[in-house]
PDB file of N, CA and C in Angstrom:
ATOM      1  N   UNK A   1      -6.119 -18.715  24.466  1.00  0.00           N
ATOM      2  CA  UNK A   1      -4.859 -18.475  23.789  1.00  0.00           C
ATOM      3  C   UNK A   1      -3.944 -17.721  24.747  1.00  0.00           C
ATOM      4  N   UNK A   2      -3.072 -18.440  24.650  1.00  0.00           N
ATOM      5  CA  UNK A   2      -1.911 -17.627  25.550  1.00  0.00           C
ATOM      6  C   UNK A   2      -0.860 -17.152  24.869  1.00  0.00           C
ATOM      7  N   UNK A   3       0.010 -15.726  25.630  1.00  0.00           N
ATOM      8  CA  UNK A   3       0.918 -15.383  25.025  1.00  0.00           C
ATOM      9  C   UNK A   3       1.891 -16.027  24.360  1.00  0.00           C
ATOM     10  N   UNK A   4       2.353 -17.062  25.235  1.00  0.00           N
ATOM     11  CA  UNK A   4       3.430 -17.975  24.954  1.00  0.00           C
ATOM     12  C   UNK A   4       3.008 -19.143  23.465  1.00  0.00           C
ATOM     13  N   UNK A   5       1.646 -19.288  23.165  1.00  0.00           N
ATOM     14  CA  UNK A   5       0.809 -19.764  22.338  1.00  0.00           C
ATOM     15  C   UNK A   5       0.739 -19.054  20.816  1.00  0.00           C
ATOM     16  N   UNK A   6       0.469 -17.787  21.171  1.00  0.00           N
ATOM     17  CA  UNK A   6       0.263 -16.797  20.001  1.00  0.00           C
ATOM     18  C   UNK A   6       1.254 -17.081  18.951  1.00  0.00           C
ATOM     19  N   UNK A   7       2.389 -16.655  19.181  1.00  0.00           N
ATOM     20  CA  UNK A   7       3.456 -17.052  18.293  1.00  0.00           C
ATOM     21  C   UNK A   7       3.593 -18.096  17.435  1.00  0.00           C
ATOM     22  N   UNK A   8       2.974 -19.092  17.617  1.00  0.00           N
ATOM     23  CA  UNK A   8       2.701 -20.430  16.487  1.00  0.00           C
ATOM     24  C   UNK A   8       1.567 -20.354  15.820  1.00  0.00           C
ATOM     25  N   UNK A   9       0.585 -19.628  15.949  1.00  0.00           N
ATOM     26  CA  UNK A   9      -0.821 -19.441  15.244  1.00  0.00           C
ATOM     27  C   UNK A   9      -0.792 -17.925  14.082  1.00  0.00           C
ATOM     28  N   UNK A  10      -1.312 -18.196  13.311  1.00  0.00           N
ATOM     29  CA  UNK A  10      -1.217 -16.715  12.441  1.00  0.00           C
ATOM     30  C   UNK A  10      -2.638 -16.474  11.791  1.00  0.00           C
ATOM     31  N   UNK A  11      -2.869 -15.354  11.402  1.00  0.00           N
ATOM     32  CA  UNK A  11      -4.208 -14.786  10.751  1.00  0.00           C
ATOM     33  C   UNK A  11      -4.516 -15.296  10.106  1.00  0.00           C
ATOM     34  N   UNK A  12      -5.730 -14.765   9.436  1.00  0.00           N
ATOM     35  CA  UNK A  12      -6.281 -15.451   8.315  1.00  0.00           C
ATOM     36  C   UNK A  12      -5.605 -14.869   6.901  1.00  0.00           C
ATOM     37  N   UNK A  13      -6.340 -13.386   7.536  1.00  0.00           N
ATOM     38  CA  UNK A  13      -4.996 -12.265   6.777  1.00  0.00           C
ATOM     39  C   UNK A  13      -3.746 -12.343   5.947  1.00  0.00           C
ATOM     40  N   UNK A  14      -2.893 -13.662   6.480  1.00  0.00           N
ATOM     41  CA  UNK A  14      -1.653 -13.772   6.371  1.00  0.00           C
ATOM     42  C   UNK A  14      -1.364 -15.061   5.339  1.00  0.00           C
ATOM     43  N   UNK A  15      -2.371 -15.495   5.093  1.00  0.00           N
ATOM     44  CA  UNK A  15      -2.474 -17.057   4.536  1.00  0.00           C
ATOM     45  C   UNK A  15      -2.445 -16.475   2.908  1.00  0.00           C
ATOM     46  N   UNK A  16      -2.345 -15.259   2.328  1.00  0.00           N
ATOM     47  CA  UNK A  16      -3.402 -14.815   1.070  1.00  0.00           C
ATOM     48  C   UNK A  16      -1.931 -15.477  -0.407  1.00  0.00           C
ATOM     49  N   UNK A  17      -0.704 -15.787   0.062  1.00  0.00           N
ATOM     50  CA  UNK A  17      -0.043 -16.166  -1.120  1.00  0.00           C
ATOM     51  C   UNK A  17      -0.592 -17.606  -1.409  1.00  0.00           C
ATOM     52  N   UNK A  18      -0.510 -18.389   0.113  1.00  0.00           N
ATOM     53  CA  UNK A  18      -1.190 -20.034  -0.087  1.00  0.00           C
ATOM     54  C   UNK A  18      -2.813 -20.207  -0.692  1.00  0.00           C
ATOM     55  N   UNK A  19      -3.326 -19.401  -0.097  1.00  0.00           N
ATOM     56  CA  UNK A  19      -4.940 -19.503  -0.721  1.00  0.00           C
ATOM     57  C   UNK A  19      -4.845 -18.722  -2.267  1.00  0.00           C
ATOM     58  N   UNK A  20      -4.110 -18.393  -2.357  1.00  0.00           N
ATOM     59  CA  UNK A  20      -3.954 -17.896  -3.982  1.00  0.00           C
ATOM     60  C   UNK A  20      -3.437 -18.896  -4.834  1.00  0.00           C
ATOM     61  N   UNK A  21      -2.976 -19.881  -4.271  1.00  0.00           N
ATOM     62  CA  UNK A  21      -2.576 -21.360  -4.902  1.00  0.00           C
ATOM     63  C   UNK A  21      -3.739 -21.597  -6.112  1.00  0.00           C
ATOM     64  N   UNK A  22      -3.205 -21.970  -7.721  1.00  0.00           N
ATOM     65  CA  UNK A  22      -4.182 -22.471  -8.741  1.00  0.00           C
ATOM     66  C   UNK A  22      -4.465 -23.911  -8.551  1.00  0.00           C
ATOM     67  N   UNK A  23      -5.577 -24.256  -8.277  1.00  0.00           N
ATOM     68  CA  UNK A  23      -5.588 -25.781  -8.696  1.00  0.00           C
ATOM     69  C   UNK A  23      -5.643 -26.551  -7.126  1.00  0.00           C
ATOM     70  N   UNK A  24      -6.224 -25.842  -6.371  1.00  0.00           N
ATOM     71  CA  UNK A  24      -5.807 -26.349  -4.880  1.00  0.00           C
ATOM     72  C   UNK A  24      -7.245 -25.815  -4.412  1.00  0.00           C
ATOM     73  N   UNK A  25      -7.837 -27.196  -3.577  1.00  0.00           N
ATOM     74  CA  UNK A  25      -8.979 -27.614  -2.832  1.00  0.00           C
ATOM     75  C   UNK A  25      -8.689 -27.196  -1.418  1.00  0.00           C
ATOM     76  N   UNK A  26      -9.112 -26.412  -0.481  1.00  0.00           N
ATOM     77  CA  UNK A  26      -8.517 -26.302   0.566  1.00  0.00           C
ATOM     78  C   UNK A  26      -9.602 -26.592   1.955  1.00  0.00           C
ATOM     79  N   UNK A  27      -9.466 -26.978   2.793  1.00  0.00           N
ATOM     80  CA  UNK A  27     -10.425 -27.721   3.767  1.00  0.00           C
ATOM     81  C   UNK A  27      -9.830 -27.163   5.344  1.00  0.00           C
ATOM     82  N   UNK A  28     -11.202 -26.839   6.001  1.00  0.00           N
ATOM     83  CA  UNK A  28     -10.658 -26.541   7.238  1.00  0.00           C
ATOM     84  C   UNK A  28     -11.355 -27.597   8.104  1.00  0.00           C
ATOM     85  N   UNK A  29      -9.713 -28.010   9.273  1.00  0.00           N
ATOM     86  CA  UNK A  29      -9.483 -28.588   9.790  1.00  0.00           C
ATOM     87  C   UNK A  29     -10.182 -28.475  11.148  1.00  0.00           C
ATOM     88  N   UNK A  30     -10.152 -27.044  11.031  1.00  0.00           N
ATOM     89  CA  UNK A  30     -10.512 -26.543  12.890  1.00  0.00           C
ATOM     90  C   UNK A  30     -11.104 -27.140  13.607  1.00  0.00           C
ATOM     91  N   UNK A  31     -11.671 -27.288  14.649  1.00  0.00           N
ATOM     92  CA  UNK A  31     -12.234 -28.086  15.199  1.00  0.00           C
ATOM     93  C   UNK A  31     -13.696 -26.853  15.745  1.00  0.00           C
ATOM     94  N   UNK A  32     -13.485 -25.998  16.028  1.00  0.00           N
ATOM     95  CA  UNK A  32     -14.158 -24.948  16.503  1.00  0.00           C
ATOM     96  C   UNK A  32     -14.957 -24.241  15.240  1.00  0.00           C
ATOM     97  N   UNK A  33     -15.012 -24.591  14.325  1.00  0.00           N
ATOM     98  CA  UNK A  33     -15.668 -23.614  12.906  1.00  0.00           C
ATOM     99  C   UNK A  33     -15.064 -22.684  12.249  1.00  0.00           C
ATOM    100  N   UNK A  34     -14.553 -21.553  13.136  1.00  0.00           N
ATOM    101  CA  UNK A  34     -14.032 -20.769  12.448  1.00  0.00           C
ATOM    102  C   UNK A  34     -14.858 -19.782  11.083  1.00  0.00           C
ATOM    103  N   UNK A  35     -16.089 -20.027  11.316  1.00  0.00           N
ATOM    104  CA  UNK A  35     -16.985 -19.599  10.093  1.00  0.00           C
ATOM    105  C   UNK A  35     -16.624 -17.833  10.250  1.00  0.00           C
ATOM    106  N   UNK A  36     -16.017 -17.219  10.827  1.00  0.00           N
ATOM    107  CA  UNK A  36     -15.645 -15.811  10.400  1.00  0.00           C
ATOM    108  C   UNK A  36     -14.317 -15.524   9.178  1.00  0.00           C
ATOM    109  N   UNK A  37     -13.742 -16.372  10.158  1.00  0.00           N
ATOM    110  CA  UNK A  37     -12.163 -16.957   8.900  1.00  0.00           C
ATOM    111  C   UNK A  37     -12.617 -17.598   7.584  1.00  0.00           C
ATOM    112  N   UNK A  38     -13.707 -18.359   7.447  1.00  0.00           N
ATOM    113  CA  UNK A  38     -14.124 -19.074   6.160  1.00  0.00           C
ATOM    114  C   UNK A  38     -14.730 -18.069   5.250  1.00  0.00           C
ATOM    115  N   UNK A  39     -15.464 -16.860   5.936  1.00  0.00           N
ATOM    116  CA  UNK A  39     -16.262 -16.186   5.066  1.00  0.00           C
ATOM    117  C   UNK A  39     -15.135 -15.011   5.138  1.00  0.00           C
ATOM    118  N   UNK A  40     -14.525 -14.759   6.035  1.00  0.00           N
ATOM    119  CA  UNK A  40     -12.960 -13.716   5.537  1.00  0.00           C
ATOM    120  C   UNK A  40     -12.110 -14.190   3.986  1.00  0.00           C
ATOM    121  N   UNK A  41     -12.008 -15.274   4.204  1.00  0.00           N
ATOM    122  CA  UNK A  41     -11.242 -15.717   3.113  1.00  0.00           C
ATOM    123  C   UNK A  41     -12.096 -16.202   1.989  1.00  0.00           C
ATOM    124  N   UNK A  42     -13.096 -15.746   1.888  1.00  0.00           N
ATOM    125  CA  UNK A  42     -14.087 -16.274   0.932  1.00  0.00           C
ATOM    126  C   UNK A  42     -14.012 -14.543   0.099  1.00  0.00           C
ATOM    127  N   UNK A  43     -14.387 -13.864   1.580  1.00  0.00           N
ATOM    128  CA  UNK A  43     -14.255 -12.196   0.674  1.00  0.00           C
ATOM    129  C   UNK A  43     -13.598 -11.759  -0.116  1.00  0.00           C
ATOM    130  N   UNK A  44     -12.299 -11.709   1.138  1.00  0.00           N
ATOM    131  CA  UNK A  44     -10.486 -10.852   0.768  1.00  0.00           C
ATOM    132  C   UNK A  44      -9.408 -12.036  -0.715  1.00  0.00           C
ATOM    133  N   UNK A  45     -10.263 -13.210  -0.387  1.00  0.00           N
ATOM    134  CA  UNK A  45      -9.438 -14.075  -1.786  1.00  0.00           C
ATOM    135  C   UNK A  45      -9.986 -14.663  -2.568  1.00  0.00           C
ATOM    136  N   UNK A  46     -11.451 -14.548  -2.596  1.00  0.00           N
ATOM    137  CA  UNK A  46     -12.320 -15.567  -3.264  1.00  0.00           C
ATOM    138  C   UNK A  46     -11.923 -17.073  -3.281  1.00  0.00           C
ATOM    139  N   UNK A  47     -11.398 -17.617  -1.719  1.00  0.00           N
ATOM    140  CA  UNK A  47     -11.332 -18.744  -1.646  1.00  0.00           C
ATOM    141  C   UNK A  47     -12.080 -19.350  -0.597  1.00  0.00           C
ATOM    142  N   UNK A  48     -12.695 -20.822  -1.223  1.00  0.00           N
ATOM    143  CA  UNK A  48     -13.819 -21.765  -0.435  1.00  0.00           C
ATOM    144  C   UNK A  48     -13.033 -22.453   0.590  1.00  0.00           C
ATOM    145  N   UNK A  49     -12.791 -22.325   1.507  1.00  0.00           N
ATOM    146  CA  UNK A  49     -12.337 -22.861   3.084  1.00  0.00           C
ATOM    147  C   UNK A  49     -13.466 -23.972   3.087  1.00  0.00           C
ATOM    148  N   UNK A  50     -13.709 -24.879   2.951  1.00  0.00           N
ATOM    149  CA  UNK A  50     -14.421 -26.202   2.664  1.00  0.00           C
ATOM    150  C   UNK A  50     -14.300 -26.894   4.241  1.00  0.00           C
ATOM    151  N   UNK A  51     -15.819 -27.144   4.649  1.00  0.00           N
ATOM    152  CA  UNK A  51     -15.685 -27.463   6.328  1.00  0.00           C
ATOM    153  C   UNK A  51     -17.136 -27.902   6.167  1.00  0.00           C
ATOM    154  N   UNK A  52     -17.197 -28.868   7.420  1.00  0.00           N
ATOM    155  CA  UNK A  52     -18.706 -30.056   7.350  1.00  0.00           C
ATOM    156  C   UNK A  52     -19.540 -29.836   8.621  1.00  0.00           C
ATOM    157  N   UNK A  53     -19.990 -28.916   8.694  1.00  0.00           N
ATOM    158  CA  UNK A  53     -20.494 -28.429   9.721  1.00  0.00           C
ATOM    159  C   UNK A  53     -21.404 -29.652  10.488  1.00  0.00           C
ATOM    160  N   UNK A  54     -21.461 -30.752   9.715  1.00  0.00           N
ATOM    161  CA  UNK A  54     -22.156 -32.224  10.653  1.00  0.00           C
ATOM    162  C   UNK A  54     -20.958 -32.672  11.492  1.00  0.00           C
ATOM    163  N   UNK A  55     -19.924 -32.989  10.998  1.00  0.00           N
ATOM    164  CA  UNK A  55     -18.832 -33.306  11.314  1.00  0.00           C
ATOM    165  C   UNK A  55     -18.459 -32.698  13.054  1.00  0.00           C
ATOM    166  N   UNK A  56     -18.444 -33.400  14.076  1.00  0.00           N
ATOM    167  CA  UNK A  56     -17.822 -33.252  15.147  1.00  0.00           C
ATOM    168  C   UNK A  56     -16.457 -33.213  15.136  1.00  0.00           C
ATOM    169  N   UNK A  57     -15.491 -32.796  14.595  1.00  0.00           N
ATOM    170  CA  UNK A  57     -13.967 -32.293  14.035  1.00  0.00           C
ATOM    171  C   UNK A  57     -13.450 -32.894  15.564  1.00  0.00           C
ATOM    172  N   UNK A  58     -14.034 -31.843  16.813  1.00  0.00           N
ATOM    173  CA  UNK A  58     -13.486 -32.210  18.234  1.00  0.00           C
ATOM    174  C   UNK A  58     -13.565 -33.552  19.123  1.00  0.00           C
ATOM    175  N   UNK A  59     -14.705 -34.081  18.681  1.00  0.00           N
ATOM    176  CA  UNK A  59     -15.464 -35.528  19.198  1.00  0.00           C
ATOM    177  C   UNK A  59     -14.673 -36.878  18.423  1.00  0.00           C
ATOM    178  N   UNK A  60     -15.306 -36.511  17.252  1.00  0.00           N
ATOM    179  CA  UNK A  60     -15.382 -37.765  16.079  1.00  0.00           C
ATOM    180  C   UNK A  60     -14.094 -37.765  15.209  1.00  0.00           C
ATOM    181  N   UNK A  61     -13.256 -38.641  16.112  1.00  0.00           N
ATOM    182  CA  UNK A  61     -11.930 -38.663  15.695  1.00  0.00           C
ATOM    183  C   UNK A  61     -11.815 -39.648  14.648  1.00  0.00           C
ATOM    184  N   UNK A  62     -12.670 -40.444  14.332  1.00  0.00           N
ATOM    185  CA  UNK A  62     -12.775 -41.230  13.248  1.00  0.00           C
ATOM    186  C   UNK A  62     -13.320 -40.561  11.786  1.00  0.00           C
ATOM    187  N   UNK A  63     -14.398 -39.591  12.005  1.00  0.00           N
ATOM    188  CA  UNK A  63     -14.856 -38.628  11.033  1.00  0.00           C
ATOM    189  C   UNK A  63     -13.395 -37.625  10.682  1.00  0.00           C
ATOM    190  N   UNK A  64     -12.532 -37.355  11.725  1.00  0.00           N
ATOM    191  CA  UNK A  64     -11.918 -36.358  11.230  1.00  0.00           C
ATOM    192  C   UNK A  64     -10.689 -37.123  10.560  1.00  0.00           C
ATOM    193  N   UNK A  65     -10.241 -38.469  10.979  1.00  0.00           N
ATOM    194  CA  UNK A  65      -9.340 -39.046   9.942  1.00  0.00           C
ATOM    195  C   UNK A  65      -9.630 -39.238   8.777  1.00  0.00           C
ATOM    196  N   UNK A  66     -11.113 -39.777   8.806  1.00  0.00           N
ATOM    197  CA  UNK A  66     -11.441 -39.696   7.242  1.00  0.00           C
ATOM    198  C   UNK A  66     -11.093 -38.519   6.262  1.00  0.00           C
ATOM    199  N   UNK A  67     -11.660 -37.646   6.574  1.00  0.00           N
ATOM    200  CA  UNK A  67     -11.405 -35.907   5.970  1.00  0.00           C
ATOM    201  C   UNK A  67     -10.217 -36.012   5.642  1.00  0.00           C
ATOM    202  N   UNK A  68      -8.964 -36.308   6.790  1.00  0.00           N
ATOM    203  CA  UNK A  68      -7.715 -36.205   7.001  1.00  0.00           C
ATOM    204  C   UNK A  68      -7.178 -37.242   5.352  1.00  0.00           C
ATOM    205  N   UNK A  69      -7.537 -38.439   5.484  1.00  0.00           N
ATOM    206  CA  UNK A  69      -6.796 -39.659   4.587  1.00  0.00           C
ATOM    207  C   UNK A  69      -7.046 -38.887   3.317  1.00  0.00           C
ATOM    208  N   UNK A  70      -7.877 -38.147   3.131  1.00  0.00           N
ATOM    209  CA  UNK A  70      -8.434 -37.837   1.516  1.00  0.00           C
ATOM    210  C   UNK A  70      -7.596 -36.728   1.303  1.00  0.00           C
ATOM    211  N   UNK A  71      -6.234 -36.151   2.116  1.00  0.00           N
ATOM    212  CA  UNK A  71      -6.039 -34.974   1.876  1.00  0.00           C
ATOM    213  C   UNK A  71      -4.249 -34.607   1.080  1.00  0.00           C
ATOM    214  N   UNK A  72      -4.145 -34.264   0.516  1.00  0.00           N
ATOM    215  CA  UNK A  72      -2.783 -34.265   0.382  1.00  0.00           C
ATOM    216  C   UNK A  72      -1.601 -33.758   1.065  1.00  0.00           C
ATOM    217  N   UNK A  73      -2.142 -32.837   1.687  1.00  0.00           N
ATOM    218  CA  UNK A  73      -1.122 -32.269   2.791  1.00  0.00           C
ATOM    219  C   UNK A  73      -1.723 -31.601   3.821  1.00  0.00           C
ATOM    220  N   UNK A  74      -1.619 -31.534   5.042  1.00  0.00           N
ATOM    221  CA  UNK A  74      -2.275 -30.653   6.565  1.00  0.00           C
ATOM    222  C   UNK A  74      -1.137 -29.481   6.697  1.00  0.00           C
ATOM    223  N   UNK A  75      -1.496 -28.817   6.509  1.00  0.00           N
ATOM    224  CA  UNK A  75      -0.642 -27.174   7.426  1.00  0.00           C
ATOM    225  C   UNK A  75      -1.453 -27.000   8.510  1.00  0.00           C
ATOM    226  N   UNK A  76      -0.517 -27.194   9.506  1.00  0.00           N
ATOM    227  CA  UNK A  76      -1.097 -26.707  10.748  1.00  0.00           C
ATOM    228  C   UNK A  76      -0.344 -26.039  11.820  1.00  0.00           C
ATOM    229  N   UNK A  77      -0.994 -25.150  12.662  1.00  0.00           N
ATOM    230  CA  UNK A  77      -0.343 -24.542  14.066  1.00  0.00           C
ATOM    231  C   UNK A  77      -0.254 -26.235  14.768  1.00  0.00           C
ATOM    232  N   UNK A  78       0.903 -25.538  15.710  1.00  0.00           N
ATOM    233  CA  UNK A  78       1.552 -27.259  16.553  1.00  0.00           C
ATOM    234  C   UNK A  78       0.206 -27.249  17.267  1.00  0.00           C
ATOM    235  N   UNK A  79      -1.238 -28.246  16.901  1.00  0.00           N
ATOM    236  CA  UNK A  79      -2.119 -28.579  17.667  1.00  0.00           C
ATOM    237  C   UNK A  79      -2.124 -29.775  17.748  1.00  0.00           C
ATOM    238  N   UNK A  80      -2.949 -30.870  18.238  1.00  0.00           N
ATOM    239  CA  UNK A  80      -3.271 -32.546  17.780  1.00  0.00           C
ATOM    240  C   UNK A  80      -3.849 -32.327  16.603  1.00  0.00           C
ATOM    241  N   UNK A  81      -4.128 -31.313  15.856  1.00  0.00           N
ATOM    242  CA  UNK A  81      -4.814 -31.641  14.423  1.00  0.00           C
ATOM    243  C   UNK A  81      -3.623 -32.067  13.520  1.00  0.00           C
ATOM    244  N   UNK A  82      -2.391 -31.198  14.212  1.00  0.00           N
ATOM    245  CA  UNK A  82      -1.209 -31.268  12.880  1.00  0.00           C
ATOM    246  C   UNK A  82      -0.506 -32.536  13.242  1.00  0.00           C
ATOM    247  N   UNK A  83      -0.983 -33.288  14.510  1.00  0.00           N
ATOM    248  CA  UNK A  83       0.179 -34.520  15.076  1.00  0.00           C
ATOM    249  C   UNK A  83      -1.045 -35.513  14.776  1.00  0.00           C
ATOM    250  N   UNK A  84      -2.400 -35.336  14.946  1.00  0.00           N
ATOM    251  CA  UNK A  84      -3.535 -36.614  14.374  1.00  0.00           C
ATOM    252  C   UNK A  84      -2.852 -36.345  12.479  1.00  0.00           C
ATOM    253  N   UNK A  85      -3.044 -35.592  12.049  1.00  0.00           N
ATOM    254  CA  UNK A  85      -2.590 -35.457  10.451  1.00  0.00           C
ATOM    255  C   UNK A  85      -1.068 -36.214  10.542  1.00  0.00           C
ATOM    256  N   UNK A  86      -0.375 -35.729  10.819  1.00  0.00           N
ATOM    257  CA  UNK A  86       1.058 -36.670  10.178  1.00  0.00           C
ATOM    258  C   UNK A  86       1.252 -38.271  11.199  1.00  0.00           C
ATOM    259  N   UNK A  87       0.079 -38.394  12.142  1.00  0.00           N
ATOM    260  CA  UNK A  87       0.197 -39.705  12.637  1.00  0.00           C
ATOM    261  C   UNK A  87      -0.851 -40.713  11.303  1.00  0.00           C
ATOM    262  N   UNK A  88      -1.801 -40.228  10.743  1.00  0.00           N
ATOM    263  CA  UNK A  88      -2.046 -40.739   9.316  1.00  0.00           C
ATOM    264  C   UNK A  88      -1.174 -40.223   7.864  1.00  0.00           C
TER     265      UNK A  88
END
């Protein structure tokens, strides 16, 4: 992560009005796990960050469109996750 980088990415911390959403399934995209952020936001909001730990997210670009097609909307930092998401 670089300085010039930082600025488009935000905490987990910071997510707590969206994960307070009623009625909303929420799925992580990451490619890296992130299992500190999943069990952060499992604590601080009692929300399930939903992720397939079989799933090669980084590799298996066909596994991760699938995930992707079933989803109603991607929020993402400007990565290829948020440009693979709005290219499906």
């Amino acid at each position: 992560m670089t300085a010039d980088r930082a600025g488009a990415y935000s905490r987990i911390d910071q997510w707590g009005p969206v994960l307070a959403l009623p009625g909303v399934t929420f799925v992580s995209l990451q490619y890296d796990g992130k299992a500190a952020e999943r069990e952060e936001a499992l604590h601080r909001f009692g929300t399930v960050l939903h992720h397939w730990p079989d799933l090669d997210q980084r590799n298996d670009l066909e596994g991760e469109a699938a995930v992707m097609s079933g989803l109603d909307l991607v929020l993402s930092a400007p990565t290829a996750v948020g440009e693979r998401a709005a290219a499906l």
